[in-house]
C-alpha atoms as a PDB file:
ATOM      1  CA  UNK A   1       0.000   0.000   0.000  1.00  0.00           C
ATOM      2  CA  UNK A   2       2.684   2.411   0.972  1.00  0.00           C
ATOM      3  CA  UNK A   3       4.634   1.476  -2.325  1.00  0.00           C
ATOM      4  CA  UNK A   4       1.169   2.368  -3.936  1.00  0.00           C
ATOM      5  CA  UNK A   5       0.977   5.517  -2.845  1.00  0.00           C
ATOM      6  CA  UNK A   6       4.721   6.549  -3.012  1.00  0.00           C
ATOM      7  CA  UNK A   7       4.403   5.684  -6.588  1.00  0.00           C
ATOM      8  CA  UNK A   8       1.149   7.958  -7.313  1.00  0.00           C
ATOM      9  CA  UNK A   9       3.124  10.328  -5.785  1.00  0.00           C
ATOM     10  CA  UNK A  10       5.539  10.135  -7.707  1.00  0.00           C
ATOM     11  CA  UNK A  11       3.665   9.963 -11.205  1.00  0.00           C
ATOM     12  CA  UNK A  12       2.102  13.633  -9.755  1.00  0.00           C
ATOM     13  CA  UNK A  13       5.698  14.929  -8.678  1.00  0.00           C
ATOM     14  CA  UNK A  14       6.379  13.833 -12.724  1.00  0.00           C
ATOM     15  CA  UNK A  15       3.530  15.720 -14.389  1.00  0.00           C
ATOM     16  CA  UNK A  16       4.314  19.052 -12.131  1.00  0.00           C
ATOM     17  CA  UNK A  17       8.233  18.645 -13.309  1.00  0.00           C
ATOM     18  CA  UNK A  18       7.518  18.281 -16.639  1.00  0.00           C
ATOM     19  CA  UNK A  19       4.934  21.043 -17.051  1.00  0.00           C
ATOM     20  CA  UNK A  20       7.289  23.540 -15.485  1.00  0.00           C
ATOM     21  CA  UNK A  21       9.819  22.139 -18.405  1.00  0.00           C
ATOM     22  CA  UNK A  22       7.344  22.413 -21.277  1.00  0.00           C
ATOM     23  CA  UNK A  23       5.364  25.273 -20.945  1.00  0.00           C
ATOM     24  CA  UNK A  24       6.427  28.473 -20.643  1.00  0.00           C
ATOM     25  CA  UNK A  25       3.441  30.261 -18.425  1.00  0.00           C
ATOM     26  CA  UNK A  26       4.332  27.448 -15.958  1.00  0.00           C
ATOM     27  CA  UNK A  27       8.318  28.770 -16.044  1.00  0.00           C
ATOM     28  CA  UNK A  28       5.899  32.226 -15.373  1.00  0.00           C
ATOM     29  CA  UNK A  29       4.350  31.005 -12.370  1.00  0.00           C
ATOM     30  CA  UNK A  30       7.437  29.405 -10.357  1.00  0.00           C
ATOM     31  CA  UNK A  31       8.859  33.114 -11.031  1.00  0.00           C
ATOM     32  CA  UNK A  32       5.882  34.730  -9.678  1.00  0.00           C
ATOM     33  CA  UNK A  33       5.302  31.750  -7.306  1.00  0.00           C
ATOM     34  CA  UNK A  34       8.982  32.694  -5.800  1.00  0.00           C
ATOM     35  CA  UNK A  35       8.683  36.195  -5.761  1.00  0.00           C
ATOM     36  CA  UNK A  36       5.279  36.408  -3.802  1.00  0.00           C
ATOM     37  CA  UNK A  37       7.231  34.137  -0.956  1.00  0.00           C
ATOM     38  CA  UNK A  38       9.988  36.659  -0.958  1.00  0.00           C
ATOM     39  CA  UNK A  39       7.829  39.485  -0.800  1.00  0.00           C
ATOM     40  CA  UNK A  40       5.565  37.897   1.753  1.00  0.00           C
ATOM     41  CA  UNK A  41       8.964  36.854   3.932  1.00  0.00           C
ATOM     42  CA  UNK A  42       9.906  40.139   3.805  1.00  0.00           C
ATOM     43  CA  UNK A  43       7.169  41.839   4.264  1.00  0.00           C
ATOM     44  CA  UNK A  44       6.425  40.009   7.112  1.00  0.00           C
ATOM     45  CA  UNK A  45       2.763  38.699   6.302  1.00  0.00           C
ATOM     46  CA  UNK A  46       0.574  36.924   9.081  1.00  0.00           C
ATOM     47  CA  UNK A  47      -0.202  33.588   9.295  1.00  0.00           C
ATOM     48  CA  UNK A  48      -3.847  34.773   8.382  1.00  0.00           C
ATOM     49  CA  UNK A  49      -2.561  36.222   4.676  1.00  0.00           C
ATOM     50  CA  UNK A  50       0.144  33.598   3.936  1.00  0.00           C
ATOM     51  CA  UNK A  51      -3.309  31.195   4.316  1.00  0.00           C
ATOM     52  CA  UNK A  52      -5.011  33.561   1.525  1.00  0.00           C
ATOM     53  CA  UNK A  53      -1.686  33.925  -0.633  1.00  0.00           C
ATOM     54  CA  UNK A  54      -1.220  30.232  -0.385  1.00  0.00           C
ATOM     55  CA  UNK A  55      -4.610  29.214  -1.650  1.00  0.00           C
ATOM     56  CA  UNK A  56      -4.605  31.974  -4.660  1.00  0.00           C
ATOM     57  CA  UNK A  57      -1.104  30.042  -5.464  1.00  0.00           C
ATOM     58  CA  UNK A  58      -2.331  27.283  -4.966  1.00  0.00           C
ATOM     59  CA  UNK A  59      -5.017  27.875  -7.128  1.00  0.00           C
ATOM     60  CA  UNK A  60      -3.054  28.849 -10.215  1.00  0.00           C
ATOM     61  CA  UNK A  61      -0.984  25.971 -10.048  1.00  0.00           C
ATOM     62  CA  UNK A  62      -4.269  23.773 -10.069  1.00  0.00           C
ATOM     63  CA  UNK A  63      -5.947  25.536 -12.533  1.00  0.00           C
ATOM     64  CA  UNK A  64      -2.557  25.390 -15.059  1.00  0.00           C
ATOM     65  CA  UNK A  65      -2.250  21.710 -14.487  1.00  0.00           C
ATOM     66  CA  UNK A  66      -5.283  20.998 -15.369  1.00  0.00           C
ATOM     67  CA  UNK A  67      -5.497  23.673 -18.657  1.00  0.00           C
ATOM     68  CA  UNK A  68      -2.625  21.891 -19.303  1.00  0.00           C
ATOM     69  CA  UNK A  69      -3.747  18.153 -19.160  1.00  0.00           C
ATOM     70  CA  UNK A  70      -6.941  19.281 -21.407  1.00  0.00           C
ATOM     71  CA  UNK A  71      -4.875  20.621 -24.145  1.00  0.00           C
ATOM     72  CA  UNK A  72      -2.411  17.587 -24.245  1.00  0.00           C
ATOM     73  CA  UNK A  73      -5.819  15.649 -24.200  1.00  0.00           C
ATOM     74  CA  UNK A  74      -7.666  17.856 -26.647  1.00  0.00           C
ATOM     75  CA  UNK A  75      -4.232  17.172 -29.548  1.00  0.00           C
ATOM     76  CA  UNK A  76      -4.541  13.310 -28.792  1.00  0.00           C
ATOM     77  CA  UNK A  77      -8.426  13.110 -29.629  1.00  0.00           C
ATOM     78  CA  UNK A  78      -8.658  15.921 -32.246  1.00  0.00           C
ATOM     79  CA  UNK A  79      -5.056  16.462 -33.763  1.00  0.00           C
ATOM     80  CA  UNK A  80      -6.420  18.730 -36.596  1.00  0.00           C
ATOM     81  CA  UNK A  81      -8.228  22.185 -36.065  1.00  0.00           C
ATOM     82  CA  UNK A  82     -11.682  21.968 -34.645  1.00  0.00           C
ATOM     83  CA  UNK A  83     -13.495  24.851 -33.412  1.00  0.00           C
ATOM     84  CA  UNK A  84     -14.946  22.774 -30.384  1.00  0.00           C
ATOM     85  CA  UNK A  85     -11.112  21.781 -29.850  1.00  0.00           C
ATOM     86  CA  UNK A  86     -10.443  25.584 -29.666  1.00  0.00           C
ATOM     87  CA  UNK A  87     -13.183  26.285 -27.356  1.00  0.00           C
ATOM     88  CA  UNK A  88     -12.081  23.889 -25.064  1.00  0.00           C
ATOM     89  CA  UNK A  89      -8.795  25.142 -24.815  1.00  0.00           C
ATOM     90  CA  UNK A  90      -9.777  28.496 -24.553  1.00  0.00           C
ATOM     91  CA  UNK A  91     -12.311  27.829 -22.005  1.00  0.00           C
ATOM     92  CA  UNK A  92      -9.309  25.904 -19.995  1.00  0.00           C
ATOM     93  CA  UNK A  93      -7.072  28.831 -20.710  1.00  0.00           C
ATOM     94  CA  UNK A  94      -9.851  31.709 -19.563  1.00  0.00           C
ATOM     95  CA  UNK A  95      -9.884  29.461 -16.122  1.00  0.00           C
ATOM     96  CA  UNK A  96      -5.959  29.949 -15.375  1.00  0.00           C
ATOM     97  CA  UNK A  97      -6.405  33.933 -16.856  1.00  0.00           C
ATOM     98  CA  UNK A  98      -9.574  33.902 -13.814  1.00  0.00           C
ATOM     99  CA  UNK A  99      -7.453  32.609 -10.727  1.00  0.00           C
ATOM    100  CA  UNK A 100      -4.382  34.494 -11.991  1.00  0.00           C
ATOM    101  CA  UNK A 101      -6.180  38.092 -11.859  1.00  0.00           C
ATOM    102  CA  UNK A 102      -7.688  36.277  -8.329  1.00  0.00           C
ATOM    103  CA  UNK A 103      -4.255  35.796  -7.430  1.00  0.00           C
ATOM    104  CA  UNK A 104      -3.022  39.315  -8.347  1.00  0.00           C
ATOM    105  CA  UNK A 105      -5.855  40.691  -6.653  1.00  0.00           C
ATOM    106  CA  UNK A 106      -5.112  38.437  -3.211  1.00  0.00           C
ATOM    107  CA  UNK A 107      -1.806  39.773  -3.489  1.00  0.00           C
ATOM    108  CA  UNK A 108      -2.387  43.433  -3.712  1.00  0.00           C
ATOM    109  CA  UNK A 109      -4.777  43.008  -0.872  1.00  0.00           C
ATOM    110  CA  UNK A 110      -2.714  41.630   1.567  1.00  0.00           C
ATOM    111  CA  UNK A 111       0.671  43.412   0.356  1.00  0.00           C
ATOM    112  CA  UNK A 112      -0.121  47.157  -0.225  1.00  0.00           C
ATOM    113  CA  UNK A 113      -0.777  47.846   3.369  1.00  0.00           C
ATOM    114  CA  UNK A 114       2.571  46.230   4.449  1.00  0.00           C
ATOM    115  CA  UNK A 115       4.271  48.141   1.714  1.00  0.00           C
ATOM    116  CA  UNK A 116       2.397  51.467   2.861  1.00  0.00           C
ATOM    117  CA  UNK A 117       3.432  50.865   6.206  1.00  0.00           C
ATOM    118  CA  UNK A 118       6.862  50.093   5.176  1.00  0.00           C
ATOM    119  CA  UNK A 119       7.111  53.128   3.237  1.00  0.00           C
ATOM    120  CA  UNK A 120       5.492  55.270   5.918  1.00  0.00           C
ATOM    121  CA  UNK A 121       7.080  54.228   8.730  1.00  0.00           C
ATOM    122  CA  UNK A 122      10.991  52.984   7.617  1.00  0.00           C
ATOM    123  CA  UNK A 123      12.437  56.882   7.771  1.00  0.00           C
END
């Protein structure tokens, strides 16, 4: 059982390495992924906001994972132009475009009033 699950572990570990290989908005996100932590560690964010910042991050990384798997599944079942293919990946696409500007938002939320403060106060 343990083997089991060490190995579907493993298989996930996979498709997360080799997404951030491939595809370029996922090269995007460990970049932005990285600088939010830095920010966050040096901005000093509550244990309250890291819980918000990690679930916006979190939710990028979900929703490009799985935009992702759709378009590698959308090529295997219709390899020439369709416009329901299209729609599908666009529809995929609009979700990671949604959680992003959710995650940029979530970000500016918690952040500007540590960088205000910062500013304010650091003279």
């Amino acid at each position: 059982m343990m083997k089991q699950l060490f190995t579907s572990i493993g298989h996930a570990v996979d498709g997360i390495v080799d997404l951030v290989k491939r595809e370029n908005n996922a090269k995007i996100h460990v970049i932005s992924t990285l600088l939010v932590i830095l920010v966050g560690l040096r901005l000093e964010f509550l244990a309250i906001e890291w819980l918000w910042i990690s679930l916006a991050v979190a939710g990028v990384w979900v929703a490009e994972l799985i935009n992702s798997a759709l378009e590698k599944l959308v090529d295997l079942v219709s390899p020439e132009e369709h416009p329901l293919a299209k729609k599908v990946k666009d529809y995929a696409a609009g979700a990671v475009l949604v959680m992003a500007i959710w995650a940029v938002f979530v970000f500016c939320l918690i952040s500007l009033p540590h960088i205000w403060m910062w500013l304010a106060f650091s003279r």
